[in-house]
C-alpha atoms as a PDB file:
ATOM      1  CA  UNK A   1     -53.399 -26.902  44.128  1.00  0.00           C
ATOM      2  CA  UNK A   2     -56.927 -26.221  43.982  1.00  0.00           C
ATOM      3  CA  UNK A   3     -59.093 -24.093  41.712  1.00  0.00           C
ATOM      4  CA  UNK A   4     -60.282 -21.347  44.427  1.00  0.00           C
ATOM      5  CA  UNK A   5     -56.507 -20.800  44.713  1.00  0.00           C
ATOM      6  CA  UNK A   6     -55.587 -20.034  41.494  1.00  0.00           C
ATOM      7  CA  UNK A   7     -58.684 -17.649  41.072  1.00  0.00           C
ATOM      8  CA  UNK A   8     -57.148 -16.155  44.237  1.00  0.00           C
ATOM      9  CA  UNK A   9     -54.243 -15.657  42.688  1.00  0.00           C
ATOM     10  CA  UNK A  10     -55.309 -14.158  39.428  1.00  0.00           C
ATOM     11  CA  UNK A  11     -57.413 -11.357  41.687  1.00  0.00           C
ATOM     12  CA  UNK A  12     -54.568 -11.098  43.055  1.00  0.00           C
ATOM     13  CA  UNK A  13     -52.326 -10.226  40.120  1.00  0.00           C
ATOM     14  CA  UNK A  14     -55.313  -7.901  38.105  1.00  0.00           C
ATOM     15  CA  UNK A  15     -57.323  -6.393  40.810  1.00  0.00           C
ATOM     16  CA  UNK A  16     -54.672  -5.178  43.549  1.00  0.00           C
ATOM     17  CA  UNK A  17     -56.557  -6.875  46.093  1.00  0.00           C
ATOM     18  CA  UNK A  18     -54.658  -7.003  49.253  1.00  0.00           C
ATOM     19  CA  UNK A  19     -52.777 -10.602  49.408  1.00  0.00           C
ATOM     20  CA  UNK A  20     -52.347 -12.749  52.004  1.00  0.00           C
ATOM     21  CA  UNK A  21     -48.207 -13.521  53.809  1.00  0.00           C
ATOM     22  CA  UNK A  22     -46.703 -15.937  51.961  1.00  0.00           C
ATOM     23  CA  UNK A  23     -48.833 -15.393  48.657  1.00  0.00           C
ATOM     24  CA  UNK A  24     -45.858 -14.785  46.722  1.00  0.00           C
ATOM     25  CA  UNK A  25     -44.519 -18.236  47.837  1.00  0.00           C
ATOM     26  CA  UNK A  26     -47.586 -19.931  46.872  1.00  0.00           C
ATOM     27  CA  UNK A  27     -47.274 -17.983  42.832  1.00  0.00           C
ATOM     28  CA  UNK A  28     -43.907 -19.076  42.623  1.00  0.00           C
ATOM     29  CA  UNK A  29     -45.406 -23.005  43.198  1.00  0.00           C
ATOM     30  CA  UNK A  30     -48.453 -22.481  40.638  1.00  0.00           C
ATOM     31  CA  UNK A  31     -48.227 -24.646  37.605  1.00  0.00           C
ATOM     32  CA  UNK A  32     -48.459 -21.629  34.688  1.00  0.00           C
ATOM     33  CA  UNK A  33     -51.095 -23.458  32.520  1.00  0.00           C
ATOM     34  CA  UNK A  34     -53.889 -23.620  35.081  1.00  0.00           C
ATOM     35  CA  UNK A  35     -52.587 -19.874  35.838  1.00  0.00           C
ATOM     36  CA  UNK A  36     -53.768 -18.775  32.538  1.00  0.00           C
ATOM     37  CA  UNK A  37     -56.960 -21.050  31.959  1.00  0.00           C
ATOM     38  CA  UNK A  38     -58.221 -19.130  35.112  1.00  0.00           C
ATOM     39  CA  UNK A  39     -57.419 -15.631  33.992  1.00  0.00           C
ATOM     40  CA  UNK A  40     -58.911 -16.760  30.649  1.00  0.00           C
ATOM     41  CA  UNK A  41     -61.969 -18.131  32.385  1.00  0.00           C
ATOM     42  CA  UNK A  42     -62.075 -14.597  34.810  1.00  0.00           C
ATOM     43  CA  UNK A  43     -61.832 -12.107  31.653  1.00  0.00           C
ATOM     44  CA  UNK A  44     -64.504 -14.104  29.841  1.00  0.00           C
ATOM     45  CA  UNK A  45     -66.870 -14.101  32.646  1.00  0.00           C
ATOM     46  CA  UNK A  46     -65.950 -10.006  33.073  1.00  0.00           C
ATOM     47  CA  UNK A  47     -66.559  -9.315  29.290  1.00  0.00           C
ATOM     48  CA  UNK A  48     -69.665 -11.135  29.364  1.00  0.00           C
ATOM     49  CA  UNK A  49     -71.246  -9.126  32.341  1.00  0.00           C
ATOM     50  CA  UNK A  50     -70.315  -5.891  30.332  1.00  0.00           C
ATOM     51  CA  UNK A  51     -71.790  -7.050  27.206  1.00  0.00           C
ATOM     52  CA  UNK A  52     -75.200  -8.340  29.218  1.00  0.00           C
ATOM     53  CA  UNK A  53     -75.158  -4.690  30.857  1.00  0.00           C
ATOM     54  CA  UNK A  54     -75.031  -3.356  27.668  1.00  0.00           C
ATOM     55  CA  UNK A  55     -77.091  -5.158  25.945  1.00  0.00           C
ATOM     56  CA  UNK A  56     -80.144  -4.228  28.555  1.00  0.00           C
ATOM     57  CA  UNK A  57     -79.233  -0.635  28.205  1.00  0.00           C
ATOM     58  CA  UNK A  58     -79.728  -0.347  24.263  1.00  0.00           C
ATOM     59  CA  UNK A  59     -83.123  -2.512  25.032  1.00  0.00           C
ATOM     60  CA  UNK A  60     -84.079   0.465  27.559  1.00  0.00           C
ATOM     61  CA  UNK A  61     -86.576   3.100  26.583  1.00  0.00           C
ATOM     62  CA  UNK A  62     -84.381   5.795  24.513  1.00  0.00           C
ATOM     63  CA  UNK A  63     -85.336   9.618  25.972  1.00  0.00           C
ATOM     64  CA  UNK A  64     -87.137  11.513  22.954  1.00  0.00           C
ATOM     65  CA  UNK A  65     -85.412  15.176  22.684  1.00  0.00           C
ATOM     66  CA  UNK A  66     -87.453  17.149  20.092  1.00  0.00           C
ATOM     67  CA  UNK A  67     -85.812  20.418  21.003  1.00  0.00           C
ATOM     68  CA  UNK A  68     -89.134  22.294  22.293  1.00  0.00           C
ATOM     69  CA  UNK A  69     -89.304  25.087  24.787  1.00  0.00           C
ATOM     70  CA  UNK A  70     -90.850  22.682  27.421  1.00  0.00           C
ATOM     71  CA  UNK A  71     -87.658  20.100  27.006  1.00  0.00           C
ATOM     72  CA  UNK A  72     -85.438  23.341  27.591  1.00  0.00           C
ATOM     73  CA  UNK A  73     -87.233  24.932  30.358  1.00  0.00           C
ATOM     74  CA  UNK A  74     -87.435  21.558  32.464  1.00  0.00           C
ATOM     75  CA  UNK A  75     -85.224  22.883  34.954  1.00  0.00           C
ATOM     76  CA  UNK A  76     -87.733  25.125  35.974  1.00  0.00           C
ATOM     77  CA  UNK A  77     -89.734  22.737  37.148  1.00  0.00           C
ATOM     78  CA  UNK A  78     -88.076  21.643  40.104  1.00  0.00           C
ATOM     79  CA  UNK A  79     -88.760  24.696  41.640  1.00  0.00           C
ATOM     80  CA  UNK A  80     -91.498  26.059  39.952  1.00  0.00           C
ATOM     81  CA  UNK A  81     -93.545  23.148  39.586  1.00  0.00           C
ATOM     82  CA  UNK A  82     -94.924  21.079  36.257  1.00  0.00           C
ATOM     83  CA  UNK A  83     -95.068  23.808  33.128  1.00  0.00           C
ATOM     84  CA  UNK A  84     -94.628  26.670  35.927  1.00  0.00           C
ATOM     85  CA  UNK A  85     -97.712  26.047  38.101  1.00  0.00           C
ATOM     86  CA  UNK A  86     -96.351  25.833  41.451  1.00  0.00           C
ATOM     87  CA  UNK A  87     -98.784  24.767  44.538  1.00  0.00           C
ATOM     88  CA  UNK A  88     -99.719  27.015  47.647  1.00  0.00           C
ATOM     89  CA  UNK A  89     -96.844  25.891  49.940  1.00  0.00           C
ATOM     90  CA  UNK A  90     -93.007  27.584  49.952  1.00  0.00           C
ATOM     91  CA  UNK A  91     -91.661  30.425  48.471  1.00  0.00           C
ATOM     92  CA  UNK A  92     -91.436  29.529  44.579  1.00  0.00           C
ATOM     93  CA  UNK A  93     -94.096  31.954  42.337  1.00  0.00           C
ATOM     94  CA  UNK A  94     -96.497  30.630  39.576  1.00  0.00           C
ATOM     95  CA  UNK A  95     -95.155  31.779  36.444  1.00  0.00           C
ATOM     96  CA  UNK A  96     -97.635  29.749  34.155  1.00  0.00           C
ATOM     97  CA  UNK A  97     -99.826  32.735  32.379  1.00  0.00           C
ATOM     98  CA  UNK A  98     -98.122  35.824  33.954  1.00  0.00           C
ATOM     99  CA  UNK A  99     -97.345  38.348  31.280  1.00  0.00           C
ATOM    100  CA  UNK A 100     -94.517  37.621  29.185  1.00  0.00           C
ATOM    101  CA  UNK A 101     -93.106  41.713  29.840  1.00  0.00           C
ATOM    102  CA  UNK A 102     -93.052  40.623  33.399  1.00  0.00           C
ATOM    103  CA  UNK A 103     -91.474  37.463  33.745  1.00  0.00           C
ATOM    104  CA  UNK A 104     -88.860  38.536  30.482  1.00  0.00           C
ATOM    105  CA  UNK A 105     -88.036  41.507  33.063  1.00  0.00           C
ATOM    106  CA  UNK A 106     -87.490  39.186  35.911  1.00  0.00           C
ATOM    107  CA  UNK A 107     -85.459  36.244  33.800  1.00  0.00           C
ATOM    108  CA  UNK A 108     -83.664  39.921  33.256  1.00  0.00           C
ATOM    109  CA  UNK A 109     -83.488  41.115  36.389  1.00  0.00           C
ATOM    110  CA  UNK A 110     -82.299  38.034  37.886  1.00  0.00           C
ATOM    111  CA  UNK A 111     -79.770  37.430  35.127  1.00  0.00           C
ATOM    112  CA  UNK A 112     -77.315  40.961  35.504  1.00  0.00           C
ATOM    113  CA  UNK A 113     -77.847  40.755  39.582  1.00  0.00           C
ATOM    114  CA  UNK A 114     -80.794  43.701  40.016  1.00  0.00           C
ATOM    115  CA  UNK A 115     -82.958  40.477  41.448  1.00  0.00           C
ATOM    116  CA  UNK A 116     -81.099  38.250  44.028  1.00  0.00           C
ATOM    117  CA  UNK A 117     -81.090  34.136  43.736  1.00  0.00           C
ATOM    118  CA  UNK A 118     -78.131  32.240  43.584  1.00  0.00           C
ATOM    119  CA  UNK A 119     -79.769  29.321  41.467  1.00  0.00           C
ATOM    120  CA  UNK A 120     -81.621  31.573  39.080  1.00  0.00           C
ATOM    121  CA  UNK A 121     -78.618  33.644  38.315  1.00  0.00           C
ATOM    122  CA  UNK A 122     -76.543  30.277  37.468  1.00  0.00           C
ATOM    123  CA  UNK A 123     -79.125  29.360  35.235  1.00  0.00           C
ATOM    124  CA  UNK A 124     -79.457  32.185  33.320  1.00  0.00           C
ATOM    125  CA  UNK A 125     -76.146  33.658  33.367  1.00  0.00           C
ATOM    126  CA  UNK A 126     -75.611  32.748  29.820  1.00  0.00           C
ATOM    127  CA  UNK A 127     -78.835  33.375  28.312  1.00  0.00           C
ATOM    128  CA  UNK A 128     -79.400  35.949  25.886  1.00  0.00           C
ATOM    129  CA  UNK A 129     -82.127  38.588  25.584  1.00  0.00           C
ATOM    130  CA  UNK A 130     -84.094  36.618  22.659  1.00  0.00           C
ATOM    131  CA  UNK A 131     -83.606  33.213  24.253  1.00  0.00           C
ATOM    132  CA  UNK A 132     -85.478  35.397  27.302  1.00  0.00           C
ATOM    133  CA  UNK A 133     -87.533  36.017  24.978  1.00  0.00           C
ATOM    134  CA  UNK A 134     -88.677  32.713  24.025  1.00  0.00           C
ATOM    135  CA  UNK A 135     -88.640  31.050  27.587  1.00  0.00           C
ATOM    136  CA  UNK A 136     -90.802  34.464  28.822  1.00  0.00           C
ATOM    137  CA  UNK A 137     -93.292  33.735  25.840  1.00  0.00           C
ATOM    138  CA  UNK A 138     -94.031  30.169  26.300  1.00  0.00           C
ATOM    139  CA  UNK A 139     -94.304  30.298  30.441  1.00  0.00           C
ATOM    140  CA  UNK A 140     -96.697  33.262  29.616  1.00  0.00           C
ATOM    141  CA  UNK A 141     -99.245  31.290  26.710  1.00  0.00           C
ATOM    142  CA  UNK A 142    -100.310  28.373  29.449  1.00  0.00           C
ATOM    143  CA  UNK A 143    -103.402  28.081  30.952  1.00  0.00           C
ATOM    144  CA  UNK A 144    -103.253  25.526  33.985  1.00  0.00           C
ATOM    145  CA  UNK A 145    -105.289  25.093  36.757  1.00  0.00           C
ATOM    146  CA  UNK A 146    -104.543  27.007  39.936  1.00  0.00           C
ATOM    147  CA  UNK A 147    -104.316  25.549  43.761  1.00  0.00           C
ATOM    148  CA  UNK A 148    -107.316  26.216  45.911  1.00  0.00           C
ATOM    149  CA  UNK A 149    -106.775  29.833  47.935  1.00  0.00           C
ATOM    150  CA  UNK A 150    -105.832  29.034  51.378  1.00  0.00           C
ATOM    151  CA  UNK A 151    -107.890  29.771  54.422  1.00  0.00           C
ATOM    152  CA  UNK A 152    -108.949  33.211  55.687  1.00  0.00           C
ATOM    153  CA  UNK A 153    -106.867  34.358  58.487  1.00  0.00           C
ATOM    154  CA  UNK A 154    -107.600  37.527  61.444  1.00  0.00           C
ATOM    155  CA  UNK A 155    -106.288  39.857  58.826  1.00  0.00           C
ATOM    156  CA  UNK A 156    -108.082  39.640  56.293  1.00  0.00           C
ATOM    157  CA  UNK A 157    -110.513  42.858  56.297  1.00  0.00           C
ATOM    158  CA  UNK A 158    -107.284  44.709  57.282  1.00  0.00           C
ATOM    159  CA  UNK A 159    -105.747  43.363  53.937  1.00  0.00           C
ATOM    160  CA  UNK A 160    -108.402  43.444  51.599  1.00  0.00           C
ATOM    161  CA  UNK A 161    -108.875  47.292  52.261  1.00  0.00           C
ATOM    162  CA  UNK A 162    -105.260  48.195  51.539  1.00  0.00           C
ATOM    163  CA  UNK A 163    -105.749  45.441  48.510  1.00  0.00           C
ATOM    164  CA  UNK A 164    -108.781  47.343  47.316  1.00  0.00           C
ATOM    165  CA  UNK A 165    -108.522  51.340  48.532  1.00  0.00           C
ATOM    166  CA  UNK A 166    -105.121  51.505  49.799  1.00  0.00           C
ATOM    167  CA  UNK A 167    -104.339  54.068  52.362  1.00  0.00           C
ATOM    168  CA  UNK A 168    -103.899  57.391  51.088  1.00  0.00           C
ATOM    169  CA  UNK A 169    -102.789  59.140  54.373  1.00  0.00           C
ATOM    170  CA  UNK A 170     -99.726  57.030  54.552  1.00  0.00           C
ATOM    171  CA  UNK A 171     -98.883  57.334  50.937  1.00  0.00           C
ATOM    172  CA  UNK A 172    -100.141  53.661  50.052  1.00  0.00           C
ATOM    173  CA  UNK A 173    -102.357  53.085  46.821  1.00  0.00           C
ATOM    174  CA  UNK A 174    -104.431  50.447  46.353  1.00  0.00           C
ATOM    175  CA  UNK A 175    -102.952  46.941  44.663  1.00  0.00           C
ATOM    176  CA  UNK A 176    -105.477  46.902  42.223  1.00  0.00           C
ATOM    177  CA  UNK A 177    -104.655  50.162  40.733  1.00  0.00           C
ATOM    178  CA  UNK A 178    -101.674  48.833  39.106  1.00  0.00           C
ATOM    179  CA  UNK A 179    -102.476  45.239  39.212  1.00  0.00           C
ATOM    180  CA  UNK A 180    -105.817  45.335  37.402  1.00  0.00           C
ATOM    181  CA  UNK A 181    -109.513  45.523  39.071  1.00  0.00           C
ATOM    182  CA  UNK A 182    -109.865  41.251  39.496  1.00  0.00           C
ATOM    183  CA  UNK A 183    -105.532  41.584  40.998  1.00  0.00           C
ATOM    184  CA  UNK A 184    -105.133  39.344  37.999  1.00  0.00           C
ATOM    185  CA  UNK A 185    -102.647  41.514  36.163  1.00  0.00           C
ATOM    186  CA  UNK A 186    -102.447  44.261  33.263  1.00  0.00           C
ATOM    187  CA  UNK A 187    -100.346  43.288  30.164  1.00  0.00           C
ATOM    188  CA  UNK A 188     -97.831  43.679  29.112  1.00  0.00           C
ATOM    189  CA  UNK A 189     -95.564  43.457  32.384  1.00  0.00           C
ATOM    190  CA  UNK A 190     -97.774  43.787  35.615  1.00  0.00           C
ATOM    191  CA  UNK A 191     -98.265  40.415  37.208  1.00  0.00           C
ATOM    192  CA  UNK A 192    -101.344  38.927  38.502  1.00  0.00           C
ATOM    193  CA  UNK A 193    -100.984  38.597  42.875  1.00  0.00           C
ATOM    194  CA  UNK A 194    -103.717  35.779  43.265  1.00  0.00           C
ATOM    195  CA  UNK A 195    -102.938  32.360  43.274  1.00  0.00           C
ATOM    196  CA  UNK A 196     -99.787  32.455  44.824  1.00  0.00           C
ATOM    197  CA  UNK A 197     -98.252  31.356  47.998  1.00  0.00           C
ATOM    198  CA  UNK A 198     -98.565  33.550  51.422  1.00  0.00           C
ATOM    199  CA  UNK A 199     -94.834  32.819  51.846  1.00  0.00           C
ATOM    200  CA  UNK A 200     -93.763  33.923  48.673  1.00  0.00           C
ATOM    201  CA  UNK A 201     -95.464  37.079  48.910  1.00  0.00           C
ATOM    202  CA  UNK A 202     -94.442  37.853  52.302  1.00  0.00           C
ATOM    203  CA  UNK A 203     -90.848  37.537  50.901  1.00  0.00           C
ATOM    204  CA  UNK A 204     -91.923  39.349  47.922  1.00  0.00           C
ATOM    205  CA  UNK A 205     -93.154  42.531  49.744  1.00  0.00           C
ATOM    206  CA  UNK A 206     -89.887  42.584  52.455  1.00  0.00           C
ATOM    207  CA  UNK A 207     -87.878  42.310  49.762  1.00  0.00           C
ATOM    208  CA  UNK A 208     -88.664  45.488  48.086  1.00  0.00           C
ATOM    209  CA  UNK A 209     -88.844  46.939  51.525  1.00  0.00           C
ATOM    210  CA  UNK A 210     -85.354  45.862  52.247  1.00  0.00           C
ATOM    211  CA  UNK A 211     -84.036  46.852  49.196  1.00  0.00           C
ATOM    212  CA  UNK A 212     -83.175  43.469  48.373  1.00  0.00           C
ATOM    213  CA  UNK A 213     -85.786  43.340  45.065  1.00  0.00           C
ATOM    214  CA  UNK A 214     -85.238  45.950  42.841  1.00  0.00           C
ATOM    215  CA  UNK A 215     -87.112  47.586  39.729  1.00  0.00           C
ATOM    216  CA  UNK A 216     -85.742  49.657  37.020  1.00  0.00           C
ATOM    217  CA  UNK A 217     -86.722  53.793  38.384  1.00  0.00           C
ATOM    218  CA  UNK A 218     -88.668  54.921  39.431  1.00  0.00           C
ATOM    219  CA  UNK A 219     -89.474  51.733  42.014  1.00  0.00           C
ATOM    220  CA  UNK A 220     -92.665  52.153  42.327  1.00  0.00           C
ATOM    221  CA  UNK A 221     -92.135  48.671  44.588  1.00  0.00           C
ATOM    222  CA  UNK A 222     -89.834  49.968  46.397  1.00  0.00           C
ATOM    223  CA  UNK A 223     -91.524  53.563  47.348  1.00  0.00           C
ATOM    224  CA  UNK A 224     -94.818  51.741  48.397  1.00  0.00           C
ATOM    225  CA  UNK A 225     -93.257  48.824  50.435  1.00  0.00           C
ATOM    226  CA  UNK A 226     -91.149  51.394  52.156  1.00  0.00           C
ATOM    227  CA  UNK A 227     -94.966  52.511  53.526  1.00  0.00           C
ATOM    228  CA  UNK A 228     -96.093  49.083  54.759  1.00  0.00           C
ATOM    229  CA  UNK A 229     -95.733  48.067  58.372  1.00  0.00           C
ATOM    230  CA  UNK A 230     -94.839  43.867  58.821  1.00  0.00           C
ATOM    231  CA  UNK A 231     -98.342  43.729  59.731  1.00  0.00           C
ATOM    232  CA  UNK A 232     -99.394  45.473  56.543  1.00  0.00           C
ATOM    233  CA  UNK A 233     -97.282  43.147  54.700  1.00  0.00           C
ATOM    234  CA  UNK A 234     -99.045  40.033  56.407  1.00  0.00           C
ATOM    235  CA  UNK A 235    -102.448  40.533  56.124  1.00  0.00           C
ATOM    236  CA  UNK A 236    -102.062  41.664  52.651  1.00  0.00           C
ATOM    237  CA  UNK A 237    -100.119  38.906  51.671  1.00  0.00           C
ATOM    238  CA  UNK A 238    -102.753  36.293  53.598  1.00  0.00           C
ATOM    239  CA  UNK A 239    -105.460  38.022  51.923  1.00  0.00           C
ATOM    240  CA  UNK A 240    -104.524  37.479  48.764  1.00  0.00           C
ATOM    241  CA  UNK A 241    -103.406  33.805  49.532  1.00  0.00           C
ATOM    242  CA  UNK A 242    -106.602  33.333  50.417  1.00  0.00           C
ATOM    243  CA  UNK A 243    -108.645  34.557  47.183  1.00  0.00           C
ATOM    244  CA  UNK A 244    -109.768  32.249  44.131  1.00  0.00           C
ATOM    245  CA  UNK A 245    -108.524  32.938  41.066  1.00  0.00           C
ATOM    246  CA  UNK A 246    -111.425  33.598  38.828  1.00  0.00           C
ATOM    247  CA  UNK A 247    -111.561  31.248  35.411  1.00  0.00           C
ATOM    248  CA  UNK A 248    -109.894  32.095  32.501  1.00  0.00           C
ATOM    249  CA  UNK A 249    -107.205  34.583  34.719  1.00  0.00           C
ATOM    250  CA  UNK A 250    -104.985  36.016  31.874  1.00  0.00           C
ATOM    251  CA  UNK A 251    -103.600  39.340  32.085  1.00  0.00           C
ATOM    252  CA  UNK A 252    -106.172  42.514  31.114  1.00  0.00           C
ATOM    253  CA  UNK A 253    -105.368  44.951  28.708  1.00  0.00           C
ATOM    254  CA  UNK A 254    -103.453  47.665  30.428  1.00  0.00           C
ATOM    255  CA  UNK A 255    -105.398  50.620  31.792  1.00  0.00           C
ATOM    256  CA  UNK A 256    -104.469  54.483  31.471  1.00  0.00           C
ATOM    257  CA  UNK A 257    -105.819  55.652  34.406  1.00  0.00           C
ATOM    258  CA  UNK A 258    -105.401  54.949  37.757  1.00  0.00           C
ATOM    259  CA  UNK A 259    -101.680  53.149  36.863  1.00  0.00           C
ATOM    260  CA  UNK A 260     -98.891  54.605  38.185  1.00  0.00           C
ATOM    261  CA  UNK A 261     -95.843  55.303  36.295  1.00  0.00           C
ATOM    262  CA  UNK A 262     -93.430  52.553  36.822  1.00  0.00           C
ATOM    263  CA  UNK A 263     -89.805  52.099  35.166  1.00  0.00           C
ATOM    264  CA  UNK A 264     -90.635  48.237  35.256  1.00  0.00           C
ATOM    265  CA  UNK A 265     -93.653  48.592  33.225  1.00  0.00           C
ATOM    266  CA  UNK A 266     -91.878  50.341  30.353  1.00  0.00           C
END
């Protein structure tokens, strides 16, 4: 009986695979010694691959976890981009050097359900206020590049006035009266509107229309966007897509006039 046959055999017998008619015929006829040299041989050669497997893994590379906030928060990158600077395209915000306030409220907000997203909810879900905290603080001290604006659309005079003076006959005020003179943001929880995608601030802006974003009360959010037109909400939102963001961008000390009173700025 040849060798290929007994290795047939002891397959058979260890790894269920499917045997041939008249296998058990051709078992019976095996002389036992060979039988068992060949498993021998089989479970040697088996052990050996493991080891060799093994043995290149513990030679690999080993992953360094020091326990920092940037290890924890790499999640957030898939979404958000490297260290939370996202690019100009899709719906996903920059939240590299917003104001800690704001994005602590948000992480809040989307945690207990007053924010909608699926994903963010499941990652926070568990998260306590302090560990908020921390994850709030560190998105909030970088200072990364932003993408270049995008280009200028039709809209843009129509969306730079309602950016800059607002429209007081419809009950609209201007962006930068809450948002800070530059529309780079006024600390501690009013975010900065420039460098961020058109999408995502389309979204942004029908959400609080919709109802679907809300704010602790009053909304300011909510009132205004209940004011704007889609085509309001366009060209504002491809106006501000389209501005640079001016160097060194962080937050400006709040203001006391001008502001309005919002529950999400408290």
């Amino acid at each position: 009986m040849g060798a290929l046959r007994y290795v047939r055999m002891v397959l058979w017998s260890f790894f269920g695979i499917r045997r041939r008619a008249g296998a058990d015929e051709e078992l019976a006829r095996a002389r036992p010694v060979p039988l068992l040299v060949t498993a021998l041989l089989l479970a040697a050669v088996f052990v050996g691959l493991l080891m060799s497997v093994a043995s290149m893994a513990s030679a690999a590379t080993p992953v360094r976890v020091d326990g920092s906030m940037s290890q924890r928060v790499a999640a957030c990158t898939a979404c958000h981009g490297g260290n939370g600077r996202t690019t100009q395209g899709g719906y996903f915000p920059r939240i590299a050097g917003k104001p800690a306030g704001y994005l602590f409220n948000q992480l809040q907000h989307f945690r207990d359900g007053r924010r909608e997203h699926a994903a963010m909810a499941h990652l926070l879900v568990h998260l306590t206020d302090d560990y908020l905290r921390q994850i709030a603080t560190h998105f909030a001290t970088l200072d990364l590049p932003y993408p270049a604006p995008q280009p200028a659309g039709p809209a843009a005079a129509r969306g730079e006035r309602l950016v800059r003076q607002g429209d007081a006959a419809r009950g609209i005020p201007a962006c930068v009266q809450c948002h800070g003179h530059a529309v780079t943001g006024l600390a501690p929880s009013t975010p900065g509107l420039l460098g961020l995608p058109r999408d995502y601030l389309v979204a942004q802006l029908g959400g609080w229309r919709t109802g679907l974003r809300r704010a602790a009360a009053p909304d300011c959010m909510a009132t205004i966007a209940q004011h704007l037109s889609v085509d309001d909400i366009d060209a504002v939102s491809a106006w501000l897509a389209t501005q640079p963001v001016p160097r060194g961008p962080a937050p400006t000390a709040p203001s006391t006039s001008g502001a309005l009173d919002c529950g999400s700025t408290r």
